[in-house]
PDB file of N, CA and C in Angstrom:
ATOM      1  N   UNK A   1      49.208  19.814  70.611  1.00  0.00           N
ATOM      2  CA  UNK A   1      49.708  19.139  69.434  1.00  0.00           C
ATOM      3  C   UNK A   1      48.627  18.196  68.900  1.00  0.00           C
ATOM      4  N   UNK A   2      48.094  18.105  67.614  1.00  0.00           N
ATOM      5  CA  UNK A   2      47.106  17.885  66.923  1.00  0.00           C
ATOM      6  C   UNK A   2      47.838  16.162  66.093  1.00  0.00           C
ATOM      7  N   UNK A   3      47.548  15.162  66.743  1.00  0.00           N
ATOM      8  CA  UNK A   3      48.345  13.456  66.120  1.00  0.00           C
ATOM      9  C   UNK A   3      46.820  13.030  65.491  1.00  0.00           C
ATOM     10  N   UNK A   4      47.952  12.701  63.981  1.00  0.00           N
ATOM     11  CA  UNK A   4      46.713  12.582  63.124  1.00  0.00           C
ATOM     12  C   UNK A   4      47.022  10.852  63.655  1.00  0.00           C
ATOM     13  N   UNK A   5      45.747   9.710  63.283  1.00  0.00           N
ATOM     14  CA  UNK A   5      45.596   8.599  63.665  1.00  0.00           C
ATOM     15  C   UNK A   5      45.729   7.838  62.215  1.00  0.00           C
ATOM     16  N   UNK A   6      46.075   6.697  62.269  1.00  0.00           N
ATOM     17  CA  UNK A   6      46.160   6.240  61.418  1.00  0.00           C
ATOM     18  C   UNK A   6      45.254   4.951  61.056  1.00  0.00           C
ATOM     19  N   UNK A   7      45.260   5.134  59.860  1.00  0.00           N
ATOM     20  CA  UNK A   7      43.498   4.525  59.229  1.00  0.00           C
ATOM     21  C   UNK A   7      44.131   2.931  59.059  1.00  0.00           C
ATOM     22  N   UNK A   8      42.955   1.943  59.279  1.00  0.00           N
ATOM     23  CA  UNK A   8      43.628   0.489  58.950  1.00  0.00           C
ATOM     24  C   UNK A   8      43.164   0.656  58.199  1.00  0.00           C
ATOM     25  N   UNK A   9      42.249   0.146  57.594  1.00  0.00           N
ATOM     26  CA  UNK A   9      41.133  -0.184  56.496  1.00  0.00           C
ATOM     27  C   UNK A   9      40.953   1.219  55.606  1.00  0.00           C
ATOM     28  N   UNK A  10      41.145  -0.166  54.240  1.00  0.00           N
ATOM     29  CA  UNK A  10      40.787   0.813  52.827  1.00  0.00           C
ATOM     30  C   UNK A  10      40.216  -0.198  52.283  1.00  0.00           C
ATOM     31  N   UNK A  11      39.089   0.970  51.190  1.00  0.00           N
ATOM     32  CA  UNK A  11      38.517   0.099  50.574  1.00  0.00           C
ATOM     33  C   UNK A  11      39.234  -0.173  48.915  1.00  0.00           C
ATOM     34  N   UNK A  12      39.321  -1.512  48.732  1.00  0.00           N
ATOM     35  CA  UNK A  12      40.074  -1.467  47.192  1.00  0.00           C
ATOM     36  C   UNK A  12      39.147  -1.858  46.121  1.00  0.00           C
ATOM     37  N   UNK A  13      39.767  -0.701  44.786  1.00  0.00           N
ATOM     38  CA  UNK A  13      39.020  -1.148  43.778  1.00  0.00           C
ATOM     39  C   UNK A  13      39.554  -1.807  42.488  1.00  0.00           C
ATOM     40  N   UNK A  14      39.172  -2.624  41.994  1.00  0.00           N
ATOM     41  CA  UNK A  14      40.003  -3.454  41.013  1.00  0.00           C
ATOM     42  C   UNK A  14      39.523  -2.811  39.277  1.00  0.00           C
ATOM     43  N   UNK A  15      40.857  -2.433  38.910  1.00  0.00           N
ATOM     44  CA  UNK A  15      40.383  -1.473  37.453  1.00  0.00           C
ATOM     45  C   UNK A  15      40.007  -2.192  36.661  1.00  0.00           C
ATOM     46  N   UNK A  16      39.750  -3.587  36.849  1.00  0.00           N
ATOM     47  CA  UNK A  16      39.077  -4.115  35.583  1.00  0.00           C
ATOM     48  C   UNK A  16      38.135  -4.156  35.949  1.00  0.00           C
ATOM     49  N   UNK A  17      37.363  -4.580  37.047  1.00  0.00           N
ATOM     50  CA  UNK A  17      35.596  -5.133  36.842  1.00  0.00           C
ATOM     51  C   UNK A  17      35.313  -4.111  37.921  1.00  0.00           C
ATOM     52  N   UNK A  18      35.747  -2.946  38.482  1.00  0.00           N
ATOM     53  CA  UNK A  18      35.289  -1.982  39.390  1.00  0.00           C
ATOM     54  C   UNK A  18      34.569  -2.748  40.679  1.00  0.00           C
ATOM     55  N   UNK A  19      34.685  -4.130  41.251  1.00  0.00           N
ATOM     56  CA  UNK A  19      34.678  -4.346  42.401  1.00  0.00           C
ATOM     57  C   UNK A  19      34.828  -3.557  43.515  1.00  0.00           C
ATOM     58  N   UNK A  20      34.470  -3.594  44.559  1.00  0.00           N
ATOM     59  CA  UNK A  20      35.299  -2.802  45.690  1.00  0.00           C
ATOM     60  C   UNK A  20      34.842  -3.978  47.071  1.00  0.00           C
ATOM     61  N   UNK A  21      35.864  -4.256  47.770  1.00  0.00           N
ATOM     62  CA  UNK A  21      36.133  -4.340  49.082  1.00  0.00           C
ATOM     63  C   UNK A  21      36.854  -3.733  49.826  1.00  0.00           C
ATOM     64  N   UNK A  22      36.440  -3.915  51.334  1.00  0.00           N
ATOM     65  CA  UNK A  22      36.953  -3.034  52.289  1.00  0.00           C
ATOM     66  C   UNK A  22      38.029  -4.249  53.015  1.00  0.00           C
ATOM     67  N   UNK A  23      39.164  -3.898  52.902  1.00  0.00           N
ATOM     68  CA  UNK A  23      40.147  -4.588  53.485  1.00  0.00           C
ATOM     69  C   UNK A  23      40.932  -4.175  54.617  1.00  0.00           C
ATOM     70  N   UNK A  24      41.301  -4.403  55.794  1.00  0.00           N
ATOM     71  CA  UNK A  24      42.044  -4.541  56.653  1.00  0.00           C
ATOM     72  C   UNK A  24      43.965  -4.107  55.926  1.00  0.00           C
ATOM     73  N   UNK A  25      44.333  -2.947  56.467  1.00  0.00           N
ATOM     74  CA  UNK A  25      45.781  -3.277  55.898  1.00  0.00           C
ATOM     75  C   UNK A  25      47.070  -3.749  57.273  1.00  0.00           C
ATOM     76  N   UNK A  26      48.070  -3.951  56.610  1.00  0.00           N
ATOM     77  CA  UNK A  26      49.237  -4.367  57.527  1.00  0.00           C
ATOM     78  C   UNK A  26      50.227  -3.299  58.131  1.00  0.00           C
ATOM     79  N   UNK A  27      50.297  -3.203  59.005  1.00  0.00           N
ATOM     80  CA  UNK A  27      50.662  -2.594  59.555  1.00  0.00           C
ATOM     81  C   UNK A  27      52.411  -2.313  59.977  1.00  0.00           C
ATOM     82  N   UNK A  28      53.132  -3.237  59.185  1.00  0.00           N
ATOM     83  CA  UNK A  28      54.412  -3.933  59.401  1.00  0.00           C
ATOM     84  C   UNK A  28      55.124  -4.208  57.911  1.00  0.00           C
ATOM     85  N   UNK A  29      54.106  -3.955  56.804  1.00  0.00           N
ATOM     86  CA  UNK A  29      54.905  -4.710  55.915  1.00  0.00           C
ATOM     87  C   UNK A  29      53.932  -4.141  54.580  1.00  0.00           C
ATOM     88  N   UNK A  30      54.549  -3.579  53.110  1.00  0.00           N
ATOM     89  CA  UNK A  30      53.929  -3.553  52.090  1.00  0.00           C
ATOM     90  C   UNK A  30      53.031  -5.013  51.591  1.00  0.00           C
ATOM     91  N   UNK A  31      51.334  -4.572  51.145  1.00  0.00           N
ATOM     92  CA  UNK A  31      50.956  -5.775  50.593  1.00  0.00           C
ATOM     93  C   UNK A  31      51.395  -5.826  48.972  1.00  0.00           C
ATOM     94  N   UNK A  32      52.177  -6.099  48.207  1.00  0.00           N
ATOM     95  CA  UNK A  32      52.653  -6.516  47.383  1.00  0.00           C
ATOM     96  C   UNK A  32      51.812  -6.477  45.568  1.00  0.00           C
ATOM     97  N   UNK A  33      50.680  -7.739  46.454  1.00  0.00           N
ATOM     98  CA  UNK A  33      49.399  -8.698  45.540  1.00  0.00           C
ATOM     99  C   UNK A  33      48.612  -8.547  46.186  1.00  0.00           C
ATOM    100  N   UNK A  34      47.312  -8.353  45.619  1.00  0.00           N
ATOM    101  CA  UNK A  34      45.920  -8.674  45.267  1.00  0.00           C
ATOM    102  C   UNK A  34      45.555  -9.263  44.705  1.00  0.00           C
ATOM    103  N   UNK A  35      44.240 -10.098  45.026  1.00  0.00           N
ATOM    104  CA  UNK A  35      43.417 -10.944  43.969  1.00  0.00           C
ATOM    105  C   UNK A  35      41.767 -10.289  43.992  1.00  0.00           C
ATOM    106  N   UNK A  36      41.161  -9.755  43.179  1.00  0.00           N
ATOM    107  CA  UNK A  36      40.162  -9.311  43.303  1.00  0.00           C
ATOM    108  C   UNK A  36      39.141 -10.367  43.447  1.00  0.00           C
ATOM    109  N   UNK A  37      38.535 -10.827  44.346  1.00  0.00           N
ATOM    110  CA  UNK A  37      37.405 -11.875  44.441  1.00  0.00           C
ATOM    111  C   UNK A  37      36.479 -11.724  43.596  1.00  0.00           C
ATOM    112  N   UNK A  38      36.088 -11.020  42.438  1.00  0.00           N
ATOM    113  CA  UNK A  38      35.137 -10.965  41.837  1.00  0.00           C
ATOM    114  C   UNK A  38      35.715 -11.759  40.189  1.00  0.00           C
ATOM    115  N   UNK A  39      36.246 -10.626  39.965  1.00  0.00           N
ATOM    116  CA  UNK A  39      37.083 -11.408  38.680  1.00  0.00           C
ATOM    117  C   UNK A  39      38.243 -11.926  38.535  1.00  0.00           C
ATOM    118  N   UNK A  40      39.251 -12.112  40.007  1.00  0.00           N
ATOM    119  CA  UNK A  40      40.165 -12.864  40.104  1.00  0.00           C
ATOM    120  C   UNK A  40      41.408 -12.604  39.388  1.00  0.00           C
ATOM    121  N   UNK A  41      41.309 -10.728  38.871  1.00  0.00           N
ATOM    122  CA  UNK A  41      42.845 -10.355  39.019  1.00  0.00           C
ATOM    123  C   UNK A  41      43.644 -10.393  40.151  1.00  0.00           C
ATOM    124  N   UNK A  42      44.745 -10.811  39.720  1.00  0.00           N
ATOM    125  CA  UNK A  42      46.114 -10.282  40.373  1.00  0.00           C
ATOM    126  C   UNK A  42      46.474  -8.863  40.489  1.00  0.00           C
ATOM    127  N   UNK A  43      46.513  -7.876  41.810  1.00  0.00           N
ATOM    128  CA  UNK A  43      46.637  -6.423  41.022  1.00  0.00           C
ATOM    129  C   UNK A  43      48.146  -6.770  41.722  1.00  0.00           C
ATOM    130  N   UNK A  44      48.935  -6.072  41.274  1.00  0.00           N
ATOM    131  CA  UNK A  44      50.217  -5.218  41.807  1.00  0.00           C
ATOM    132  C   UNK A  44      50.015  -3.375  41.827  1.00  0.00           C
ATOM    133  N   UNK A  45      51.095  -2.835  42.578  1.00  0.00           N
ATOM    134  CA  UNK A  45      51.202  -1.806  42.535  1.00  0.00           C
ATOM    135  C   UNK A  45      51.537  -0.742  41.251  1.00  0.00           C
ATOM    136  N   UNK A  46      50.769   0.165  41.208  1.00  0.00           N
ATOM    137  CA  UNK A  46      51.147   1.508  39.914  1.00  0.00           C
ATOM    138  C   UNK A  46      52.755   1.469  40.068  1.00  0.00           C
ATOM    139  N   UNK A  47      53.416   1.933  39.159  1.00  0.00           N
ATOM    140  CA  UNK A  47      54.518   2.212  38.836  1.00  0.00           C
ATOM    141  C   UNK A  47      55.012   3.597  39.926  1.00  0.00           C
ATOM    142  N   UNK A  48      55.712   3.296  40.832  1.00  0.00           N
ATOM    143  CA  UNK A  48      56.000   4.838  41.479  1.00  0.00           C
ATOM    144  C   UNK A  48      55.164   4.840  43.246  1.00  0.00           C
ATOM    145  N   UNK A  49      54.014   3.414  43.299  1.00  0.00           N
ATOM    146  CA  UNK A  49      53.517   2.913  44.324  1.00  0.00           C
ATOM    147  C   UNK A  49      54.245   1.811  45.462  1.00  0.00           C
ATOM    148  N   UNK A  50      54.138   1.900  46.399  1.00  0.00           N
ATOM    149  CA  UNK A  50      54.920   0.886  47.379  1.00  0.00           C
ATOM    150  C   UNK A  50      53.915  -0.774  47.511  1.00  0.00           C
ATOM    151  N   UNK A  51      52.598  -0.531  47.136  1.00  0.00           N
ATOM    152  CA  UNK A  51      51.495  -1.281  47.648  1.00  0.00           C
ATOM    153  C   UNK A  51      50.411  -1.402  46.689  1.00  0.00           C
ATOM    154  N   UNK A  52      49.948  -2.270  47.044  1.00  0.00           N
ATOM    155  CA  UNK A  52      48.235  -2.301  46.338  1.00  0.00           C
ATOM    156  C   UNK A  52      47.397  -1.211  46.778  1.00  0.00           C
ATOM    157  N   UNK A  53      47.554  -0.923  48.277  1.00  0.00           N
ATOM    158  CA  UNK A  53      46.263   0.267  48.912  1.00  0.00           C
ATOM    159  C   UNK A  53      47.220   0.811  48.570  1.00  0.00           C
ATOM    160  N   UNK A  54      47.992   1.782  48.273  1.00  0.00           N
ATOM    161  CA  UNK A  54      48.646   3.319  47.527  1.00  0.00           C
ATOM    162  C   UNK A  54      47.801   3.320  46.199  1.00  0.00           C
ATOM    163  N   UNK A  55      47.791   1.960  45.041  1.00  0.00           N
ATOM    164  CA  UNK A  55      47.682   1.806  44.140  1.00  0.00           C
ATOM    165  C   UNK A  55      45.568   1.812  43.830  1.00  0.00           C
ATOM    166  N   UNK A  56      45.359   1.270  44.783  1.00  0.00           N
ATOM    167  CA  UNK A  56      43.919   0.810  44.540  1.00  0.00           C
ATOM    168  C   UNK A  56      42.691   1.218  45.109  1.00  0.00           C
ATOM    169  N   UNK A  57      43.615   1.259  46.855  1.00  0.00           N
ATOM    170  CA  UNK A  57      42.523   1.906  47.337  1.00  0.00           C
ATOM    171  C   UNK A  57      42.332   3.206  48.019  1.00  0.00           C
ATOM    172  N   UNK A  58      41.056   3.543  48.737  1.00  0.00           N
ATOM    173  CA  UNK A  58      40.773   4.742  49.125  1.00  0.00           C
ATOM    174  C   UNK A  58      41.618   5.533  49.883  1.00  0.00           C
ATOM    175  N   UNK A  59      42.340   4.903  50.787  1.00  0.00           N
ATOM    176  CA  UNK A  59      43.597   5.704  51.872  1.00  0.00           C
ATOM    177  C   UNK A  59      44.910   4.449  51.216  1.00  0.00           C
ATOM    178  N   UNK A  60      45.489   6.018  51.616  1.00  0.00           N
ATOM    179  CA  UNK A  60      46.888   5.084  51.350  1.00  0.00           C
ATOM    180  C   UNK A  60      47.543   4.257  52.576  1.00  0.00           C
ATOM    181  N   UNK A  61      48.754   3.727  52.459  1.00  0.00           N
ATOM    182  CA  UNK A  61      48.842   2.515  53.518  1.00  0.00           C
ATOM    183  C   UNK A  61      49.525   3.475  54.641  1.00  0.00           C
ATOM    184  N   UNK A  62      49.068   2.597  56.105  1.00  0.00           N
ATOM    185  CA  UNK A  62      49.622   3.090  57.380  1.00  0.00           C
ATOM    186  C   UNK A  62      51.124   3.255  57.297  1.00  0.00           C
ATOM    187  N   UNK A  63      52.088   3.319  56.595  1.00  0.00           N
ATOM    188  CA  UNK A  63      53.423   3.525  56.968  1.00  0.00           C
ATOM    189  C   UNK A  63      53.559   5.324  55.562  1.00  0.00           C
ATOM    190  N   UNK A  64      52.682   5.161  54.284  1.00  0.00           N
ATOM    191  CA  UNK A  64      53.015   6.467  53.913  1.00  0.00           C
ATOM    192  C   UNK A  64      51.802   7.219  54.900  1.00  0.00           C
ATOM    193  N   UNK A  65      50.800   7.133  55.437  1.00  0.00           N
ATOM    194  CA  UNK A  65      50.255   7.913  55.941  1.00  0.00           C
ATOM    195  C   UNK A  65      51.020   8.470  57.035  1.00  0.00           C
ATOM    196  N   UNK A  66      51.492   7.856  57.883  1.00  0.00           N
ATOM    197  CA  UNK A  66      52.522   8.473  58.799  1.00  0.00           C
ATOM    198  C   UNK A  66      53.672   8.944  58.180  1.00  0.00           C
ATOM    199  N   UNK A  67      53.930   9.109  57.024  1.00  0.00           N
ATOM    200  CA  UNK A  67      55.362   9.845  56.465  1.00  0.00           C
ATOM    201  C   UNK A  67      56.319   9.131  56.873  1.00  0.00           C
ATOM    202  N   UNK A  68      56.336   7.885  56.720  1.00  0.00           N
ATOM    203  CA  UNK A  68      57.330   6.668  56.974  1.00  0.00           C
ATOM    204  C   UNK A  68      57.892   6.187  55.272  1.00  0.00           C
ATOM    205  N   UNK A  69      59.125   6.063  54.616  1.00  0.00           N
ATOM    206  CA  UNK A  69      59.281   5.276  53.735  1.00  0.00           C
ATOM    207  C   UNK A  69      59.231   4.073  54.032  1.00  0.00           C
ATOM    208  N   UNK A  70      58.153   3.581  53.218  1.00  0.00           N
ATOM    209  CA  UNK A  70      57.737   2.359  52.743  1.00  0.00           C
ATOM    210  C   UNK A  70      58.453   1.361  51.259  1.00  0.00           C
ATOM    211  N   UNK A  71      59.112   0.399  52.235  1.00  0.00           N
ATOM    212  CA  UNK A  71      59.179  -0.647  51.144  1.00  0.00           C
ATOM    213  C   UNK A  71      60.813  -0.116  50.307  1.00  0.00           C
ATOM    214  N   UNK A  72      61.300   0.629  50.394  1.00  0.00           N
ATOM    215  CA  UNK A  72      62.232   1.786  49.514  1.00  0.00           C
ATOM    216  C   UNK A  72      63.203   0.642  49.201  1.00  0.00           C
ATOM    217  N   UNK A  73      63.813   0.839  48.504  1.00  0.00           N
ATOM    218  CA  UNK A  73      65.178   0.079  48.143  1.00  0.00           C
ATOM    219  C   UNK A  73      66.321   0.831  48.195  1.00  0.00           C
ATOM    220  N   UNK A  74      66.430   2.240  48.762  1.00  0.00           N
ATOM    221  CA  UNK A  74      67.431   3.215  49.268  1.00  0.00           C
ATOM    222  C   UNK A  74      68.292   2.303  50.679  1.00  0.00           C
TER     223      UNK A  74
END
């Protein structure tokens, strides 16, 4: 049996000034907000996203990567 592992770290990119950092994610809980350290948006999540890393960055977050609903209001 082939267990895929699950990624902490994504890197996020902020759609206004194309920044990117590599962030650490949570493992327990949707991150909500972002502040991009460069130009100091606030991001929230895309419409239809649980998170900022679904929304921003490179891997999506440890609870959809494991096929866990995240965050749901079901």
């Amino acid at each position: 049996m082939i267990t895929k592992s699950i990624i902490l770290q994504s890197t996020i990119t902020c759609p206004l000034c194309q920044y990117t950092k590599e962030e650490s994610m949570p493992t327990e809980a949707c991150q909500y907000f972002y502040e991009c350290e460069n130009c100091h948006k606030r991001l929230k999540p895309l419409q239809g996203d649980c998170c900022v890393f679904c929304s921003y960055g490179d891997v999506k977050c440890p609870p959809i990567q494991g096929n866990i609903s995240c965050c749901s209001n079901s």
